[in-house]
Protein backbone atom coordinates (compact mmCIF):
# COMPACT_ATOMS: atom_id res chain seq x y z
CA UNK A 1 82.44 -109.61 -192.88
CA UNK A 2 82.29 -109.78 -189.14
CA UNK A 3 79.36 -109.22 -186.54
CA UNK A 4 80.56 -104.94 -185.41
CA UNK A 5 81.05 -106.87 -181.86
CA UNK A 6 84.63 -107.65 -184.08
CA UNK A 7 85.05 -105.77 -186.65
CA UNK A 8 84.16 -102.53 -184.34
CA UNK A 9 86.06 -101.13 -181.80
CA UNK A 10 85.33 -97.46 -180.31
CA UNK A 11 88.13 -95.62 -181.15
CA UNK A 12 89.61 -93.29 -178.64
CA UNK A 13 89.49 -89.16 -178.77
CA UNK A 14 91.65 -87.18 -178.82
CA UNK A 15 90.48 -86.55 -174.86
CA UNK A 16 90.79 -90.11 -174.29
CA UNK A 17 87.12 -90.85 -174.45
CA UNK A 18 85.67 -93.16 -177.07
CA UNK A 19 83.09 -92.66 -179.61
CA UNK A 20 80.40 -95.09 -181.18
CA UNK A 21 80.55 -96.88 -184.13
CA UNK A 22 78.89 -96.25 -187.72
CA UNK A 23 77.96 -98.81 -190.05
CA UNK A 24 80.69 -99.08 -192.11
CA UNK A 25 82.68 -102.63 -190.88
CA UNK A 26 86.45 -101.01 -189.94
CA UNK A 27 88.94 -102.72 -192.17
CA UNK A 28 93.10 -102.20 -191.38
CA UNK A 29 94.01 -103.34 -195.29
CA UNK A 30 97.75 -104.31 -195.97
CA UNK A 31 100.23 -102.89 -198.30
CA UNK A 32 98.71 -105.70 -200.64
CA UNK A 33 94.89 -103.45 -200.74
CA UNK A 34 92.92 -106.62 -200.01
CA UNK A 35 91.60 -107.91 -196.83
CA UNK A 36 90.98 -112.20 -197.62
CA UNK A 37 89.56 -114.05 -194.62
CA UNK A 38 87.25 -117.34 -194.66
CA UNK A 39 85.10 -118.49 -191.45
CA UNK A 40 82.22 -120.13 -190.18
CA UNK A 41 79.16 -117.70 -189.69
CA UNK A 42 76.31 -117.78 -188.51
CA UNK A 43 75.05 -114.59 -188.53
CA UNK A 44 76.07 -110.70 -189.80
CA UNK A 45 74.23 -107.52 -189.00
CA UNK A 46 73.61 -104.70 -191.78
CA UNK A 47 76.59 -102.82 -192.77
CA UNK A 48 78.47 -101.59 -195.94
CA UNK A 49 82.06 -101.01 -197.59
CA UNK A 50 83.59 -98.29 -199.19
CA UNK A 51 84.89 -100.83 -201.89
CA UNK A 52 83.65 -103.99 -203.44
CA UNK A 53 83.49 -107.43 -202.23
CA UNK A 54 83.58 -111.02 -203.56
CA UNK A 55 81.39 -113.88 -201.34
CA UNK A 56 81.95 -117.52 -202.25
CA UNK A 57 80.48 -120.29 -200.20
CA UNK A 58 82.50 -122.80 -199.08
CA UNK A 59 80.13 -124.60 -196.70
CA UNK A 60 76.77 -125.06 -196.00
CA UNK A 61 73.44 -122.40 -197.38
CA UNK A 62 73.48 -118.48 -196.65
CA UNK A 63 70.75 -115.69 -196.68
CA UNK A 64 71.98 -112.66 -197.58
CA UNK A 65 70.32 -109.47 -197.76
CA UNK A 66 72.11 -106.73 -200.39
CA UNK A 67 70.22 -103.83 -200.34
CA UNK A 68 66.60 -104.94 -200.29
CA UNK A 69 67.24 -108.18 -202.34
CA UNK A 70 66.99 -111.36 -200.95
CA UNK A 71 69.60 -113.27 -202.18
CA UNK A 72 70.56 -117.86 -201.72
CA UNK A 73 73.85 -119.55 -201.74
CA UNK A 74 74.79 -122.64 -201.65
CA UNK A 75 78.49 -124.10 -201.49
CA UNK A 76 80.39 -123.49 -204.44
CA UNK A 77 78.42 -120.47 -205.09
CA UNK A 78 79.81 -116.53 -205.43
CA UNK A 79 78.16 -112.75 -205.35
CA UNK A 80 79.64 -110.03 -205.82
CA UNK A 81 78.38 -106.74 -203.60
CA UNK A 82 79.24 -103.51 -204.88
CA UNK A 83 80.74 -100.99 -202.62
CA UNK A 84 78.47 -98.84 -200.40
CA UNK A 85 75.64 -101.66 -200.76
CA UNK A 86 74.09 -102.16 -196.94
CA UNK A 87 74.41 -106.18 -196.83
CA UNK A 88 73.78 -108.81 -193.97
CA UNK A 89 73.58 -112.86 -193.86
CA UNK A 90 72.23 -115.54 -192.11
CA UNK A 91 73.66 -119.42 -192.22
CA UNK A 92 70.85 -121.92 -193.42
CA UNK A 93 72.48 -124.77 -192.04
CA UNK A 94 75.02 -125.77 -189.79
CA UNK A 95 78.75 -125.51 -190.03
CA UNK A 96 77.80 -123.22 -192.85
CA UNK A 97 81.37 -120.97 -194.24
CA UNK A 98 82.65 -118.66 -196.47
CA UNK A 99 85.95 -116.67 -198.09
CA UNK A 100 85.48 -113.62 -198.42
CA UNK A 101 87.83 -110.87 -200.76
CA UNK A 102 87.00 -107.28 -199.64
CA UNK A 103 88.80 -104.78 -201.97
CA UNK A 104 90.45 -101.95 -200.45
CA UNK A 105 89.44 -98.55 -201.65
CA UNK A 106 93.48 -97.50 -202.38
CA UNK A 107 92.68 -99.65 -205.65
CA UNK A 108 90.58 -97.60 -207.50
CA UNK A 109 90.56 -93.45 -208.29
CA UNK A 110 88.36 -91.17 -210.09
CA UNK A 111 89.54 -92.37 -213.69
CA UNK A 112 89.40 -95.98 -212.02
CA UNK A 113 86.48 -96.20 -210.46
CA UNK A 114 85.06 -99.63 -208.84
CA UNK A 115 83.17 -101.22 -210.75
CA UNK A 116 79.22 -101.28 -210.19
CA UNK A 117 78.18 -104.52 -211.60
CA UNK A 118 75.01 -107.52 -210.85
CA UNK A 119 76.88 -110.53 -210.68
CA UNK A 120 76.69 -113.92 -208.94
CA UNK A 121 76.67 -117.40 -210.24
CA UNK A 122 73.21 -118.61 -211.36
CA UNK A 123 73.56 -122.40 -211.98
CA UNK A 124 75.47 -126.20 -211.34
CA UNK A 125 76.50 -125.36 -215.13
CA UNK A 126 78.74 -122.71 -214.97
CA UNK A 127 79.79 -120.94 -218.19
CA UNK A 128 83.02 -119.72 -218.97
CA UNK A 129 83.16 -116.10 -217.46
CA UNK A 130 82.03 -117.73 -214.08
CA UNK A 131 84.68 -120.45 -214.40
CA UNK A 132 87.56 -117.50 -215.37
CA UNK A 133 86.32 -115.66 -212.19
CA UNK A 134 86.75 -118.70 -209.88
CA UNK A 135 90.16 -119.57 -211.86
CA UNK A 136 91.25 -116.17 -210.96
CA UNK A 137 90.16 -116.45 -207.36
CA UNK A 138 91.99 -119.33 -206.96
CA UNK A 139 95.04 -118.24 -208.28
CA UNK A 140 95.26 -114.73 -205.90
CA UNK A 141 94.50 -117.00 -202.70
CA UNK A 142 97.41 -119.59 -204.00
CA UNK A 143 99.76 -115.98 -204.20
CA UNK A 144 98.49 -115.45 -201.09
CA UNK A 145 99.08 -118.44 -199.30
CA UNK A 146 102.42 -119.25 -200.48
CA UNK A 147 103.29 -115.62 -199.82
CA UNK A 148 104.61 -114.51 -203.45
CA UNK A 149 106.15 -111.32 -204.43
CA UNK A 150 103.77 -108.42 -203.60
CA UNK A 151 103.47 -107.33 -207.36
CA UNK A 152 102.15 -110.21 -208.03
CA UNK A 153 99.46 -110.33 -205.43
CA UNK A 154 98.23 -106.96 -206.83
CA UNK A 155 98.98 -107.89 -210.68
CA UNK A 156 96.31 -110.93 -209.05
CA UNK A 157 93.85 -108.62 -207.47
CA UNK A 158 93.49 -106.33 -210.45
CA UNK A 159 93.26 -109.84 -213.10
CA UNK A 160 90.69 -111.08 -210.43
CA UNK A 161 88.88 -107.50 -210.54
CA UNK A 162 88.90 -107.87 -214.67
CA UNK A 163 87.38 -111.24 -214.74
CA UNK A 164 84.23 -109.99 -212.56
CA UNK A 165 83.61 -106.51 -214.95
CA UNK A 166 83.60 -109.04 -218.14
CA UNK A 167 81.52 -111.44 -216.18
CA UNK A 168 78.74 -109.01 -214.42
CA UNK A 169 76.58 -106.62 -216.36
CA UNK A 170 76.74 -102.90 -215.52
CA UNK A 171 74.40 -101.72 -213.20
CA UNK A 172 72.83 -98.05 -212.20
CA UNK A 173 70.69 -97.77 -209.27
CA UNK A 174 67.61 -95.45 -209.08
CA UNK A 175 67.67 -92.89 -207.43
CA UNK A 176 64.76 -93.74 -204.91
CA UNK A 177 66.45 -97.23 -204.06
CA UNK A 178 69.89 -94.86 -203.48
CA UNK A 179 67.97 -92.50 -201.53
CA UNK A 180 66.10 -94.67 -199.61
CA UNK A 181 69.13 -96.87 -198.78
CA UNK A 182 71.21 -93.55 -197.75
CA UNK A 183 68.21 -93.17 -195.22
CA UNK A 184 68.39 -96.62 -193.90
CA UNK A 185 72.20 -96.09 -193.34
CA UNK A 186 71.47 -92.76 -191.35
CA UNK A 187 69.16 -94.86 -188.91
CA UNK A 188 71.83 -97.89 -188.71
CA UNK A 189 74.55 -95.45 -188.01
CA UNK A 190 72.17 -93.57 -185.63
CA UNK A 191 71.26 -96.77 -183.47
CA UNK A 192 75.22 -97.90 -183.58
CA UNK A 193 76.15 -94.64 -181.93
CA UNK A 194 73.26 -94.60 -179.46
CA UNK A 195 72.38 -98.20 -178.55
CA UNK A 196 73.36 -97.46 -174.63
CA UNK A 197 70.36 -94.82 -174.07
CA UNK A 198 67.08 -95.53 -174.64
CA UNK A 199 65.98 -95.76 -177.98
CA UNK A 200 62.48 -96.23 -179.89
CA UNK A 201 61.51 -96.88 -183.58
CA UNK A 202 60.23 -93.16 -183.54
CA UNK A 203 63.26 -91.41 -182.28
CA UNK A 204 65.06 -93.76 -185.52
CA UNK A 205 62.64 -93.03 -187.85
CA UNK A 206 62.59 -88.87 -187.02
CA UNK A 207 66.33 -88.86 -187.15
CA UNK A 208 65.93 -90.34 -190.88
CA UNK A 209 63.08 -88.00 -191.79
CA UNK A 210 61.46 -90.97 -192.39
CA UNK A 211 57.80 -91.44 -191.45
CA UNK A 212 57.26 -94.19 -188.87
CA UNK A 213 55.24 -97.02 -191.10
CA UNK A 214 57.78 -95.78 -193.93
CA UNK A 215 61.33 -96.66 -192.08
CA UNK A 216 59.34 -99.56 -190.33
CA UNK A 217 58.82 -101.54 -193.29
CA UNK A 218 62.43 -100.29 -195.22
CA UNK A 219 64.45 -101.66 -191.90
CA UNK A 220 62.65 -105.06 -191.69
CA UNK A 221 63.27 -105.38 -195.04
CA UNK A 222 67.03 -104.58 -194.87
CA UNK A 223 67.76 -105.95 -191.39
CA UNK A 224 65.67 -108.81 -191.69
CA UNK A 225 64.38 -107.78 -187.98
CA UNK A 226 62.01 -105.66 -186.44
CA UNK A 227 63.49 -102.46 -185.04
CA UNK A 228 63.38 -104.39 -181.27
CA UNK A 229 64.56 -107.34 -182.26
CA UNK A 230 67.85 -105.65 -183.98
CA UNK A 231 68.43 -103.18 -181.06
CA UNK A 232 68.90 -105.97 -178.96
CA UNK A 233 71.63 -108.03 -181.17
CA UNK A 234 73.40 -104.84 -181.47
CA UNK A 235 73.48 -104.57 -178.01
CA UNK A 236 73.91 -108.01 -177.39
CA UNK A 237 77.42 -108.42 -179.75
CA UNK A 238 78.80 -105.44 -177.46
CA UNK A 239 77.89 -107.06 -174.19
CA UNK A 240 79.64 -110.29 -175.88
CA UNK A 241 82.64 -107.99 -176.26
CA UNK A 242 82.66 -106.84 -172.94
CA UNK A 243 82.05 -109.93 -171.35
CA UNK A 244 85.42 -111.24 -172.60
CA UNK A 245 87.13 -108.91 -169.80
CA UNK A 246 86.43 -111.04 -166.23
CA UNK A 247 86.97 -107.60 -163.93
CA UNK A 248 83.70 -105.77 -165.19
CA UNK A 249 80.27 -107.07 -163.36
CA UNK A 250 78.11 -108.48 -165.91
CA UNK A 251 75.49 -106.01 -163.99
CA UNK A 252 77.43 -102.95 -164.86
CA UNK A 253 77.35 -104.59 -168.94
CA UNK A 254 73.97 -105.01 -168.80
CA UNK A 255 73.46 -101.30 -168.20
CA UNK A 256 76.76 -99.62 -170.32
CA UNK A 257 75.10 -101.91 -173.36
CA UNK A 258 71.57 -100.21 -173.05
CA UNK A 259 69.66 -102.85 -170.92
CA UNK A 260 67.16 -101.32 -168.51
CA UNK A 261 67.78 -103.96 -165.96
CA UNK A 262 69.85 -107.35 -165.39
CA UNK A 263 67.36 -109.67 -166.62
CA UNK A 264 66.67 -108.55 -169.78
CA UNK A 265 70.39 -109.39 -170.30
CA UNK A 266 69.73 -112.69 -169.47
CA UNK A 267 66.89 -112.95 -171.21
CA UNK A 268 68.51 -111.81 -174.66
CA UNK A 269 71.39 -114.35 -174.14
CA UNK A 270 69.31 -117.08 -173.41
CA UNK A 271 67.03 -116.55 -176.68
CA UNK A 272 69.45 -115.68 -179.36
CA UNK A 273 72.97 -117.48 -177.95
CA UNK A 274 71.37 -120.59 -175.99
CA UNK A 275 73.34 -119.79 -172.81
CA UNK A 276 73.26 -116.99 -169.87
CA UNK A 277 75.76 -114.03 -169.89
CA UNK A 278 77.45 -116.41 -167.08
CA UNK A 279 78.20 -119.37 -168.78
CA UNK A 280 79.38 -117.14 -171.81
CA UNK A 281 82.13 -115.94 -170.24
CA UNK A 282 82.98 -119.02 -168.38
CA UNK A 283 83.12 -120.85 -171.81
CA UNK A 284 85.08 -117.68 -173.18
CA UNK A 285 87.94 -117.97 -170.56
CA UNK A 286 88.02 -122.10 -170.83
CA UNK A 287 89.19 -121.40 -174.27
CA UNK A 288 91.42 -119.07 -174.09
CA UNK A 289 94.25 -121.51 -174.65
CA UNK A 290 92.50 -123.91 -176.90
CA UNK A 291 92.68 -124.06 -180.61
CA UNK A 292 89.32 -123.63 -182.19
CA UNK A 293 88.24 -126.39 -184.83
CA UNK A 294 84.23 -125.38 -184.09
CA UNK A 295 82.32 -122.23 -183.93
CA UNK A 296 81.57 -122.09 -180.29
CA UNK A 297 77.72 -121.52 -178.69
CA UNK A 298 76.93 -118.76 -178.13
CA UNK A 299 79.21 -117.05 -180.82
CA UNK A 300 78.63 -116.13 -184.60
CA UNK A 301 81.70 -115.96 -186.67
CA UNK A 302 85.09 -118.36 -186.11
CA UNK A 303 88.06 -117.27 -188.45
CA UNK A 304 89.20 -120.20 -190.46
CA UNK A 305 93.27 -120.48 -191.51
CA UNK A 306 93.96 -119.54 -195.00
CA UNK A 307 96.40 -122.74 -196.10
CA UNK A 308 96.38 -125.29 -198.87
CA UNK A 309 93.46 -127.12 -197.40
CA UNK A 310 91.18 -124.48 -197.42
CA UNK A 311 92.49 -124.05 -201.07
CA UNK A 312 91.68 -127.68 -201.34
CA UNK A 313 88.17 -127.03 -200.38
CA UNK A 314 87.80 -124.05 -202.50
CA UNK A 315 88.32 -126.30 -205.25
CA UNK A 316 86.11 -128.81 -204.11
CA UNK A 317 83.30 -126.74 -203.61
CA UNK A 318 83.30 -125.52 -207.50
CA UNK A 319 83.54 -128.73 -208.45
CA UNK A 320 80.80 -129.64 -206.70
CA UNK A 321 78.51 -126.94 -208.07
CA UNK A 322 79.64 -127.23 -211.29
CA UNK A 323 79.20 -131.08 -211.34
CA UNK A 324 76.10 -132.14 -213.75
């Protein structure tokens, strides 16, 4: 789960140009149908999945959002999200991190269908569904990590899978919260295709067939921010993206990313990254040929190495939260 500044790029046409992005997060899953990363976050915009996905915390507090739920973890703690569920996060302390398993959608058909389930764990006592689910986790990043025979990665993924359905309890969601959720993914999908022209809360909320007060209050409560606010994250991951590449003028960013003028730019990267476009990019190129131990300033998600320490830590963090 990656800021779309990552997970997103625009892919090309057929006549060569490119098109915008929706708010599904763009996987490339392996022969293996999992995707298994862990990093450092500090913050994730709305988006969704096709397929399920597993959270555990390995660091630190997170925020998330799933759907319009507020939801707290704390190291050692897991949710799962069921697929098509908008979700976002937002570290409560520093150095915060997680592992994430996103399923791939080649693992389930229409006589296999993912399961829909409410699950996450509740308590520092953890009973013994919870403790089969972390046991199972454990063993498919082990597989993982020491590379084992592909059959028995997926023989893992599907025994992983089986401890979560006898763990969660089925779940059906109304139809209003469906409906209503369908709508807020028409105006997130909507702004991520048109953040470079000028956009209001009106033009959002028509597209939607929402009414104004109506979408208003739904986004805030989905996004977490205020339909300004958000518009300018989304447009400042992209300029982050762009800024990477040293030949374009930061002036001609500012503008391709949907800022009216130069300073506005500046303005956004001082108030959400601590730092001007400028320095950004400076600090971007410095590092180029540096190993990264430390989510940089300025920056919101550093991928961690899947090894046996992070196994190691894994482990630790259970313990921890299942310590009296």
């Amino acid at each position: 789960m990656f800021p779309f500044s990552v997970t997103h790029p625009r892919p090309a046409t057929p006549a060569g140009r490119q098109t915008h992005n929706s708010g599904y997060e763009l996987i490339a899953f392996d022969a293996e149908k999992l995707n298994v990363f862990a990093a450092e976050v500090r913050y994730c915009e709305p988006h969704w999945h096709p397929a399920p996905e597993l959270i555990t915390v390995l660091a630190g507090r997170f925020s998330l959002t799933v759907g319009q739920q507020r939801v707290e973890l704390s190291a050692g703690e897991m949710l799962y999200i069921n697929a098509e569920e908008v979700h976002s996060l937002n570290a409560q302390a520093s150095g915060s991190q997680l592992l994430t398993v996103q399923f791939s959608p080649g693992l389930f058909d229409e006589l296999h269908p993912a399961p829909s389930l409410t699950w996450r764990t509740h308590s520092a006592s953890q009973n013994t569904h919870e403790r089969d689910v972390f046991q199972r986790l454990s063993a498919l990043l082990e597989q993982i990590i020491d590379n084992r025979a592909p059959f028995q990665r997926i023989a893992a993924i599907y025994l992983l899978l089986d401890a979560l359905v006898t763990a969660g309890q089925p779940t059906r969601r109304a139809e209003n919260s469906l409906r209503e959720e369908e709508m807020i993914k028409k105006g997130i999908d909507y702004i991520n295709q048109n953040f470079d022209q000028p956009l209001t809360l009106s033009d959002v909320a028509s597209h939607t067939g929402m009414s104004y007060s109506w979408f208003s209050r739904l986004f805030k409560k989905v996004s977490r921010h205020n339909f300004k606010e958000y518009l300018t994250l989304v447009r400042l991951n992209k300029a982050r993206t762009l800024l990477q590449d040293t030949r374009t003028p930061i002036t001609e960013i500012s503008h391709s990313c949907g800022f009216q003028e130069h300073k506005y730019l500046i303005a956004a990267f001082n108030k959400y990254c601590g730092l001007t476009p400028t320095e950004y990019r400076k600090r971007f190129v410095s590092r180029q040929n540096m190993i990264e131990n430390e989510l940089a300033q300025g920056e919101d998600c550093l991928c961690l190495p899947l090894n046996a320490a992070l196994l190691a830590r894994l482990t630790l963090s259970n313990q921890s939260q299942s310590a009296p």
